[in-house]
PDB file of N, CA and C in Angstrom:
ATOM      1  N   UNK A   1     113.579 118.867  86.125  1.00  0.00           N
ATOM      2  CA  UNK A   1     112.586 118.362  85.179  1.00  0.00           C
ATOM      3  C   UNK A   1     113.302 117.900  83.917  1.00  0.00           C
ATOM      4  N   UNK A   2     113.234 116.677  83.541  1.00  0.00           N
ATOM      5  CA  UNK A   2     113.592 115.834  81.834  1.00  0.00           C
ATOM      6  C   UNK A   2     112.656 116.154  81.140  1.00  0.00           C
ATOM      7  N   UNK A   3     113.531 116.935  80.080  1.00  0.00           N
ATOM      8  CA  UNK A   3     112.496 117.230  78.273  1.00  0.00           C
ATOM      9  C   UNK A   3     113.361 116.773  77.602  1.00  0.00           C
ATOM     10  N   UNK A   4     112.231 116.010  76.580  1.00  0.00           N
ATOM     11  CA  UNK A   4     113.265 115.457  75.512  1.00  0.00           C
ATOM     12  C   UNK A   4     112.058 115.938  74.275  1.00  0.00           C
ATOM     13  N   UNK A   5     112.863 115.752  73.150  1.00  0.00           N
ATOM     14  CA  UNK A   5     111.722 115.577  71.633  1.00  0.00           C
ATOM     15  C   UNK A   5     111.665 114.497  71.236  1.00  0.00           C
ATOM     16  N   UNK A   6     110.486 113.983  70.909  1.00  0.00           N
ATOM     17  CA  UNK A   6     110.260 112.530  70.252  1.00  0.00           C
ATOM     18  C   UNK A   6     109.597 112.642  68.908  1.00  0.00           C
ATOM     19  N   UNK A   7     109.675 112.003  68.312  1.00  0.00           N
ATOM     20  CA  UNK A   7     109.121 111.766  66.471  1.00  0.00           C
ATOM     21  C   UNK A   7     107.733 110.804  66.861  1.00  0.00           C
ATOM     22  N   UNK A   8     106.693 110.873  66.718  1.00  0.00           N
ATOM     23  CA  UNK A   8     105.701 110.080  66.178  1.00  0.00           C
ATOM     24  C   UNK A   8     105.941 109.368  65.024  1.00  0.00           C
ATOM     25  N   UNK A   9     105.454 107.891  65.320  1.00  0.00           N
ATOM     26  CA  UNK A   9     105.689 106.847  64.215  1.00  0.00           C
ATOM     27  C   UNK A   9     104.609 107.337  63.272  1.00  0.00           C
ATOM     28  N   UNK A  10     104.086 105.958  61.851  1.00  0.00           N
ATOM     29  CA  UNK A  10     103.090 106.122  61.083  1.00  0.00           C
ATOM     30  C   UNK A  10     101.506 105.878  61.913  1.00  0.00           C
ATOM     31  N   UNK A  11     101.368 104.872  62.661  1.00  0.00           N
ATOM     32  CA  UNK A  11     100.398 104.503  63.882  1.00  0.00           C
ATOM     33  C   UNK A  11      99.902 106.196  64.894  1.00  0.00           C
ATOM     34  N   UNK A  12     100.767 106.783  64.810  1.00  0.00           N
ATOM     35  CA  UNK A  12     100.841 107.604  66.081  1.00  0.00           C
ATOM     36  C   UNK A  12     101.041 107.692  67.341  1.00  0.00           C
ATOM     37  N   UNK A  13     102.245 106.797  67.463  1.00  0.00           N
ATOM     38  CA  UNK A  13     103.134 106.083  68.846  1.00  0.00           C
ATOM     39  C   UNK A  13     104.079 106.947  69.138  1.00  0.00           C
ATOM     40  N   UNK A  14     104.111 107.394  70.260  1.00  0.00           N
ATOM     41  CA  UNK A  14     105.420 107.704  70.296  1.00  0.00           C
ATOM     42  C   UNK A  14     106.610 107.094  71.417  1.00  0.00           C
ATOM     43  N   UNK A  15     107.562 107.346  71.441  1.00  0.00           N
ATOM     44  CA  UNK A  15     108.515 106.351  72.263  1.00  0.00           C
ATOM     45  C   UNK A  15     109.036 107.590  73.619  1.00  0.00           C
ATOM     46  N   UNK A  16     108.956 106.530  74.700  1.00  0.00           N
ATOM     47  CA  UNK A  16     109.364 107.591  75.737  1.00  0.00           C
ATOM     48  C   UNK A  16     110.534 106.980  76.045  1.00  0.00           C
ATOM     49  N   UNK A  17     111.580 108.138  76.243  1.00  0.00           N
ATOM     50  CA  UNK A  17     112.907 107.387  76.021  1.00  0.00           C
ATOM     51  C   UNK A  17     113.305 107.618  77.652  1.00  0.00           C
ATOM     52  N   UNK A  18     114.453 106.791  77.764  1.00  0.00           N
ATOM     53  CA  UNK A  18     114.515 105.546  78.545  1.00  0.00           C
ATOM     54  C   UNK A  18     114.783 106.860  79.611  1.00  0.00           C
ATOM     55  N   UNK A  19     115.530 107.651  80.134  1.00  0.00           N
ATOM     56  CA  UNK A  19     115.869 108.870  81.037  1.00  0.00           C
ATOM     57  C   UNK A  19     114.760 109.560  81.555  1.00  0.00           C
ATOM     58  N   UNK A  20     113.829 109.674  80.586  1.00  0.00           N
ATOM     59  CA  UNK A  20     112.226 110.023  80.398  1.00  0.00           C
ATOM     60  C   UNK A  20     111.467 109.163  81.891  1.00  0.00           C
ATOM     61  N   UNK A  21     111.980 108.264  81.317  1.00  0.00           N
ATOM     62  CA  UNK A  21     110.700 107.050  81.873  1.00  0.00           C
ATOM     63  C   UNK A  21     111.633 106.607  83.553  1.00  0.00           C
ATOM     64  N   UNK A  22     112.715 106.476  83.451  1.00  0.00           N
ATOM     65  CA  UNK A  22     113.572 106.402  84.721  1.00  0.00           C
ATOM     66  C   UNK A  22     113.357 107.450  85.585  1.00  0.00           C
ATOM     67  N   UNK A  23     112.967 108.904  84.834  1.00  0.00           N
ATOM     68  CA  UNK A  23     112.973 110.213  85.598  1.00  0.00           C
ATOM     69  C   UNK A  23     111.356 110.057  86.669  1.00  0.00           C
ATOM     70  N   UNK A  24     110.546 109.753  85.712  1.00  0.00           N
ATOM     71  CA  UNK A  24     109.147 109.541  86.332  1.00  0.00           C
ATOM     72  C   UNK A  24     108.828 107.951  86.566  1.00  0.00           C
ATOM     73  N   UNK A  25     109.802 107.073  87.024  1.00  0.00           N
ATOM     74  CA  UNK A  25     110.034 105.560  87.640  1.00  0.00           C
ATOM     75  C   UNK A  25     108.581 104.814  87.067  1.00  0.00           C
ATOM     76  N   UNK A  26     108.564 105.190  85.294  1.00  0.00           N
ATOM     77  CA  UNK A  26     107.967 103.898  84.774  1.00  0.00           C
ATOM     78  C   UNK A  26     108.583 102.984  84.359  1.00  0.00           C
ATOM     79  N   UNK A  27     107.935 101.311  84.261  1.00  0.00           N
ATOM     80  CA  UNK A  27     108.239 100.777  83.707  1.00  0.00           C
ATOM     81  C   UNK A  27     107.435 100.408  82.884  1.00  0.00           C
ATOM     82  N   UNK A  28     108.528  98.765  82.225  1.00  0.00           N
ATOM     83  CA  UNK A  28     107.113  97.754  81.252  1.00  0.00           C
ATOM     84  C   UNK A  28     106.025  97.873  81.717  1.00  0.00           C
ATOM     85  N   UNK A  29     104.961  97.701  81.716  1.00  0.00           N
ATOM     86  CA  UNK A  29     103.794  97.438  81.935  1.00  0.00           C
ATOM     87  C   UNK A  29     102.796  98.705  82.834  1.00  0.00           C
ATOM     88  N   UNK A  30     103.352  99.653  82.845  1.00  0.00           N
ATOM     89  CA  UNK A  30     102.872 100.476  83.718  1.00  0.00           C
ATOM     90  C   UNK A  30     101.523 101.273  83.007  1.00  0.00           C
ATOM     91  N   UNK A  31     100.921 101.605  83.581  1.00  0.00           N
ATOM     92  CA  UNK A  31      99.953 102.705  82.945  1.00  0.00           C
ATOM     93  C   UNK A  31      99.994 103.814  82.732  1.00  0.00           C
ATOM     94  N   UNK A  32      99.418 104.568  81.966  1.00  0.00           N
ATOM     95  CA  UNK A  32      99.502 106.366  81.985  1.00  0.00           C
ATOM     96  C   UNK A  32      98.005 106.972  81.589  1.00  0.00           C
ATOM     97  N   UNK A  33      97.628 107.485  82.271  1.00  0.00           N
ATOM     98  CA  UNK A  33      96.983 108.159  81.548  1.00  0.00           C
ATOM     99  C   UNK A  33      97.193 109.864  80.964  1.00  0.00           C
ATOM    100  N   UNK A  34      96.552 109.626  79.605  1.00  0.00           N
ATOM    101  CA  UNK A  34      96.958 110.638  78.679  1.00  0.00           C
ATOM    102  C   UNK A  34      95.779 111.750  78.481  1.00  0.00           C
ATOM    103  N   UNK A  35      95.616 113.025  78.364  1.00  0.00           N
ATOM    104  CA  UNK A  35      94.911 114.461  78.397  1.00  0.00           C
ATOM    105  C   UNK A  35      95.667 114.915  77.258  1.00  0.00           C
ATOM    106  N   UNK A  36      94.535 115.838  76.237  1.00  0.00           N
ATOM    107  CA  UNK A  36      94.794 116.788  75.773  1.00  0.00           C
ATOM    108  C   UNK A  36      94.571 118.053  75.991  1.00  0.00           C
ATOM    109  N   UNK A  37      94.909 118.938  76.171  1.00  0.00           N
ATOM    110  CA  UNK A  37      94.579 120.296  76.471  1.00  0.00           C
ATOM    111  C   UNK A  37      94.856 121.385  75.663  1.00  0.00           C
ATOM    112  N   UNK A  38      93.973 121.627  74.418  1.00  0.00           N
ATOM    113  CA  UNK A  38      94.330 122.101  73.065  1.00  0.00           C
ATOM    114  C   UNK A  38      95.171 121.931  72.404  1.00  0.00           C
ATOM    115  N   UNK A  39      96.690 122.398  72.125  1.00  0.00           N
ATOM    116  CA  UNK A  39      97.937 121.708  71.876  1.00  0.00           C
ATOM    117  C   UNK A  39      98.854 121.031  72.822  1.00  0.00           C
ATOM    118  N   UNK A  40      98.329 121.034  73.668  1.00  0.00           N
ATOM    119  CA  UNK A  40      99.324 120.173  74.429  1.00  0.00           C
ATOM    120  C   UNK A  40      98.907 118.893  75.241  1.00  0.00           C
ATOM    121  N   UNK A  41      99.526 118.061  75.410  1.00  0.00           N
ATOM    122  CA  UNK A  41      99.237 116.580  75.817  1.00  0.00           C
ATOM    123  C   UNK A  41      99.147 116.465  77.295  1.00  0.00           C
ATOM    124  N   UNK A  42      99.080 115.889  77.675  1.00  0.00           N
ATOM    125  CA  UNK A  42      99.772 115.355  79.518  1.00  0.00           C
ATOM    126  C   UNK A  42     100.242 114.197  79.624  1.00  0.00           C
ATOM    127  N   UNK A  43     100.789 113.303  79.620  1.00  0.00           N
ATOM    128  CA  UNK A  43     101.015 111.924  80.178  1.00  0.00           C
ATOM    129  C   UNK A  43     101.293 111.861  81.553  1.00  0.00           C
ATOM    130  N   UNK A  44     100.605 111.280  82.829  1.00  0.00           N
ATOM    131  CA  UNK A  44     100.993 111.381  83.520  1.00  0.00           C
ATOM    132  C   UNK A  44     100.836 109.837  84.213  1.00  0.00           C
ATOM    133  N   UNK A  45     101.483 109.021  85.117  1.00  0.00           N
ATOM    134  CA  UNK A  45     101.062 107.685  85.667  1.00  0.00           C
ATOM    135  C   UNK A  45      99.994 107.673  86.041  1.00  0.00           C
ATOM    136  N   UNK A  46      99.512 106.797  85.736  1.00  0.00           N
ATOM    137  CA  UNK A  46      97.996 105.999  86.745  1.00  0.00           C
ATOM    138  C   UNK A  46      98.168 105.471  87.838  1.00  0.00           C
ATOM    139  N   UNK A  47      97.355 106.178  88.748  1.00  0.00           N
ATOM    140  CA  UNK A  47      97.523 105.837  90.252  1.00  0.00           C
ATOM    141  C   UNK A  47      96.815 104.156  90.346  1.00  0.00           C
ATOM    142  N   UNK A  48      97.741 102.854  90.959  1.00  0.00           N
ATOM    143  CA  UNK A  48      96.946 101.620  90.643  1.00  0.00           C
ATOM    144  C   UNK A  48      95.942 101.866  91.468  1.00  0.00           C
ATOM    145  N   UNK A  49      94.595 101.199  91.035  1.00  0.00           N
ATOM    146  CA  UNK A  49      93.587 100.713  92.058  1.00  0.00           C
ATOM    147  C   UNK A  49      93.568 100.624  93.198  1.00  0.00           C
ATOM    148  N   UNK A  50      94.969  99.539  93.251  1.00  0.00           N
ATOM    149  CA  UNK A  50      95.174  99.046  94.710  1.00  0.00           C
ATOM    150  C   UNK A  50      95.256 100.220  95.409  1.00  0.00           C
ATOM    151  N   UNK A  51      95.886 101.116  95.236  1.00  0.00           N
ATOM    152  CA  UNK A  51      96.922 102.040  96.229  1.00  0.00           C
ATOM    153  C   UNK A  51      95.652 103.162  96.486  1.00  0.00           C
ATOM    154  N   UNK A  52      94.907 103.289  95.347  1.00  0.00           N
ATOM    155  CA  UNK A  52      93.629 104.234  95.643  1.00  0.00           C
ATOM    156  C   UNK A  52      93.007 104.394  96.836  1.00  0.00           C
ATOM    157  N   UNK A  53      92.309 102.961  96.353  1.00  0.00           N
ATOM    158  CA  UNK A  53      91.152 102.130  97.357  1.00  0.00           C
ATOM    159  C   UNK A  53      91.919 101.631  99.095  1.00  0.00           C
ATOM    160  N   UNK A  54      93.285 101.740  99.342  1.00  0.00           N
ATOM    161  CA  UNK A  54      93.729 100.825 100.032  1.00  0.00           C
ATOM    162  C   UNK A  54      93.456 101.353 101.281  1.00  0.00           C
ATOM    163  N   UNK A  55      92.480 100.328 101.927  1.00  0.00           N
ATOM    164  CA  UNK A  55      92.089 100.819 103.553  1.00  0.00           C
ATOM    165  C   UNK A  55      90.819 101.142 103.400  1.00  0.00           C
ATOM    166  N   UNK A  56      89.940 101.137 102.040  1.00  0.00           N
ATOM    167  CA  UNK A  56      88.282 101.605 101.798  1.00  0.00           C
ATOM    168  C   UNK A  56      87.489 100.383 102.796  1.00  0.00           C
ATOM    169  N   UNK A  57      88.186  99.286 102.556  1.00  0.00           N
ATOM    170  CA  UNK A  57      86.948  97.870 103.256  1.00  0.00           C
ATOM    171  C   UNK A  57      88.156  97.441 104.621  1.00  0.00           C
ATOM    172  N   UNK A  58      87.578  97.505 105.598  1.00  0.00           N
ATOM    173  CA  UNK A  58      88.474  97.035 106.539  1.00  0.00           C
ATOM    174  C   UNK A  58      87.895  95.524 107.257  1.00  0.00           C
ATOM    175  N   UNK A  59      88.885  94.494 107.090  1.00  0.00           N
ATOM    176  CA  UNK A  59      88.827  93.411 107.151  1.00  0.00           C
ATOM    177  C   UNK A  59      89.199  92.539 108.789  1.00  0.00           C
ATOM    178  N   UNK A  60      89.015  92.183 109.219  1.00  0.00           N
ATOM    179  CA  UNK A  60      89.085  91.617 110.540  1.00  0.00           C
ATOM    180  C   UNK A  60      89.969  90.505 110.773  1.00  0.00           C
ATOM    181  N   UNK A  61      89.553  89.533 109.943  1.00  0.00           N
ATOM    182  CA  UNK A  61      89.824  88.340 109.868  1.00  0.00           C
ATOM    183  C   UNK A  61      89.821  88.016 108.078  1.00  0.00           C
ATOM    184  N   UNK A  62      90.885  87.871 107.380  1.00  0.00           N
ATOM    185  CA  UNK A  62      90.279  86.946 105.659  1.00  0.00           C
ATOM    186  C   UNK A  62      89.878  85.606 106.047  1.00  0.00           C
ATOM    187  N   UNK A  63      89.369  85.431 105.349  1.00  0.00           N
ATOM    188  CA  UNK A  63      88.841  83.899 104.778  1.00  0.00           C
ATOM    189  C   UNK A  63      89.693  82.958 104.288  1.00  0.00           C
ATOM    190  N   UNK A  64      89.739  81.793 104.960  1.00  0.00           N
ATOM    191  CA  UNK A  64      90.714  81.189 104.277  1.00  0.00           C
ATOM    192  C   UNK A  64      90.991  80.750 103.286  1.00  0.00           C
ATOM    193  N   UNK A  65      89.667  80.366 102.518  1.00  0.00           N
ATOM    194  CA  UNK A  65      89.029  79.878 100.819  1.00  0.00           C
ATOM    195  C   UNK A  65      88.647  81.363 100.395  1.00  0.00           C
ATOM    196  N   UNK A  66      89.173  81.755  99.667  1.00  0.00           N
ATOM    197  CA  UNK A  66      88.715  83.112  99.327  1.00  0.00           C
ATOM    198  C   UNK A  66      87.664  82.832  97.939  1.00  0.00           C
ATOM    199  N   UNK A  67      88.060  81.388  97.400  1.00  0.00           N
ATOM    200  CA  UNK A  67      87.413  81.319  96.054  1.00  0.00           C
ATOM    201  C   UNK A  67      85.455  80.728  97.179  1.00  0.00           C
ATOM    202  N   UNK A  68      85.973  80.074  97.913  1.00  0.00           N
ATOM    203  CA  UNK A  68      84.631  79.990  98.321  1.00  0.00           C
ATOM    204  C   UNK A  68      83.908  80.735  99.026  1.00  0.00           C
ATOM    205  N   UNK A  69      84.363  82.146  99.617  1.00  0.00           N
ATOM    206  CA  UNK A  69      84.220  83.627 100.307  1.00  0.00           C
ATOM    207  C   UNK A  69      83.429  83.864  99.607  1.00  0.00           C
ATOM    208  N   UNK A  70      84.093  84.047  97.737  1.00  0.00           N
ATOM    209  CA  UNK A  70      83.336  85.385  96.882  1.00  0.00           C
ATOM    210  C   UNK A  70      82.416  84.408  96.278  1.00  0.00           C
ATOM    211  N   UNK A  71      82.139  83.336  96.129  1.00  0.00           N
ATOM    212  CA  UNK A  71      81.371  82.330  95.850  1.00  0.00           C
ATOM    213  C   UNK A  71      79.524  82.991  96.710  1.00  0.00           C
ATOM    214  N   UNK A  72      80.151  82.347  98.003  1.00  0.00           N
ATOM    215  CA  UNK A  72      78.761  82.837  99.093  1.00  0.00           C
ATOM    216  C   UNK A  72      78.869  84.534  98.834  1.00  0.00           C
ATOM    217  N   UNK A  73      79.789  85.021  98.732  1.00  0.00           N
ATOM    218  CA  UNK A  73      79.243  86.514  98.837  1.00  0.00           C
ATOM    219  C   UNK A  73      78.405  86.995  97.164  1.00  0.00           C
ATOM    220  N   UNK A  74      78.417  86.167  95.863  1.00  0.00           N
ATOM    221  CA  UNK A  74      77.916  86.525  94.925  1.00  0.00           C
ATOM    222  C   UNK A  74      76.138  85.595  95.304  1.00  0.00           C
ATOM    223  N   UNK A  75      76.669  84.869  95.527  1.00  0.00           N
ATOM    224  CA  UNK A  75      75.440  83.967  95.597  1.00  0.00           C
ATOM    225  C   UNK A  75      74.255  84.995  96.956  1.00  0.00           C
ATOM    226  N   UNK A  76      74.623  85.273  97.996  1.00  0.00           N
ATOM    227  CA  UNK A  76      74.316  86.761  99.050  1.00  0.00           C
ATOM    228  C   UNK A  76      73.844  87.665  97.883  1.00  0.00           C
ATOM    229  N   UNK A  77      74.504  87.979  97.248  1.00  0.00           N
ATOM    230  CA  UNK A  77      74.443  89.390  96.019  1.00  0.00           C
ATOM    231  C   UNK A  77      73.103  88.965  95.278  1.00  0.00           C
ATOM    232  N   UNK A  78      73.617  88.279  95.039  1.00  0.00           N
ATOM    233  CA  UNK A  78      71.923  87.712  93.484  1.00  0.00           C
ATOM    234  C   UNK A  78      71.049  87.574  93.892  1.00  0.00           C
ATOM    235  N   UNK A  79      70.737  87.069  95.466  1.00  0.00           N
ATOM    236  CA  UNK A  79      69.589  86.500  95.769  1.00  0.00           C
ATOM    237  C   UNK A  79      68.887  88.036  96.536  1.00  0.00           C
ATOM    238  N   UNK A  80      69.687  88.950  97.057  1.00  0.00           N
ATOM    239  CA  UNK A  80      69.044  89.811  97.140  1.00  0.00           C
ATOM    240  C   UNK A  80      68.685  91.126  96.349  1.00  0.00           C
ATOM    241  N   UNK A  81      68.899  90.891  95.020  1.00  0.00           N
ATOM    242  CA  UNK A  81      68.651  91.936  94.061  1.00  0.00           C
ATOM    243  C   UNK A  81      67.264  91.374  93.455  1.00  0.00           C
ATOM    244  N   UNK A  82      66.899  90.426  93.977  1.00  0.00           N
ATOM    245  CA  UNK A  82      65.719  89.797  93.306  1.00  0.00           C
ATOM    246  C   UNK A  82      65.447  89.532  91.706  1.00  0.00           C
ATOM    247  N   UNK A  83      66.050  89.128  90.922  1.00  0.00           N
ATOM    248  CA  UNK A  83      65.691  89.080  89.806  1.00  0.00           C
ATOM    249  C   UNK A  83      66.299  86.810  89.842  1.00  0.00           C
TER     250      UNK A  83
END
């Protein structure tokens, strides 16, 4: 397990240093979500969407126009919610 100490800026940022972030394979752009638990924090990664959900809708065949797929499938959607 990597512990390090970090300083909070004036904002209340703090920097996760680079051994930190290599240890638990974040990068740029990654997510975290953050918990407090009286004095103590959690940071831990955010599991993506994708990887959640993956295998929830099982697909047969895609569509080859996908922009014209979700097109008919919103236009399907609206017309049967009735409003």
């Amino acid at each position: 397990m990597s512990e390090t100490t970090a300083k909070l800026d004036e904002k209340g940022r703090v920097r996760i240093p680079k051994r930190i972030r290599e240890a638990a394979k974040l990068k740029e752009g990654s997510y975290v979500n953050i918990k407090a638990r009286g004095k103590t924090i959690i940071i831990e990664m955010a599991e993506p969407a994708a990887d959640k959900y993956y295998g929830a809708i099982k697909v047969d065949k895609w569509p080859e126009d996908m922009d014209e797929f979700s097109r008919e499938v919103m236009q399907k959607w609206w017309s049967h919610r009735g409003t």
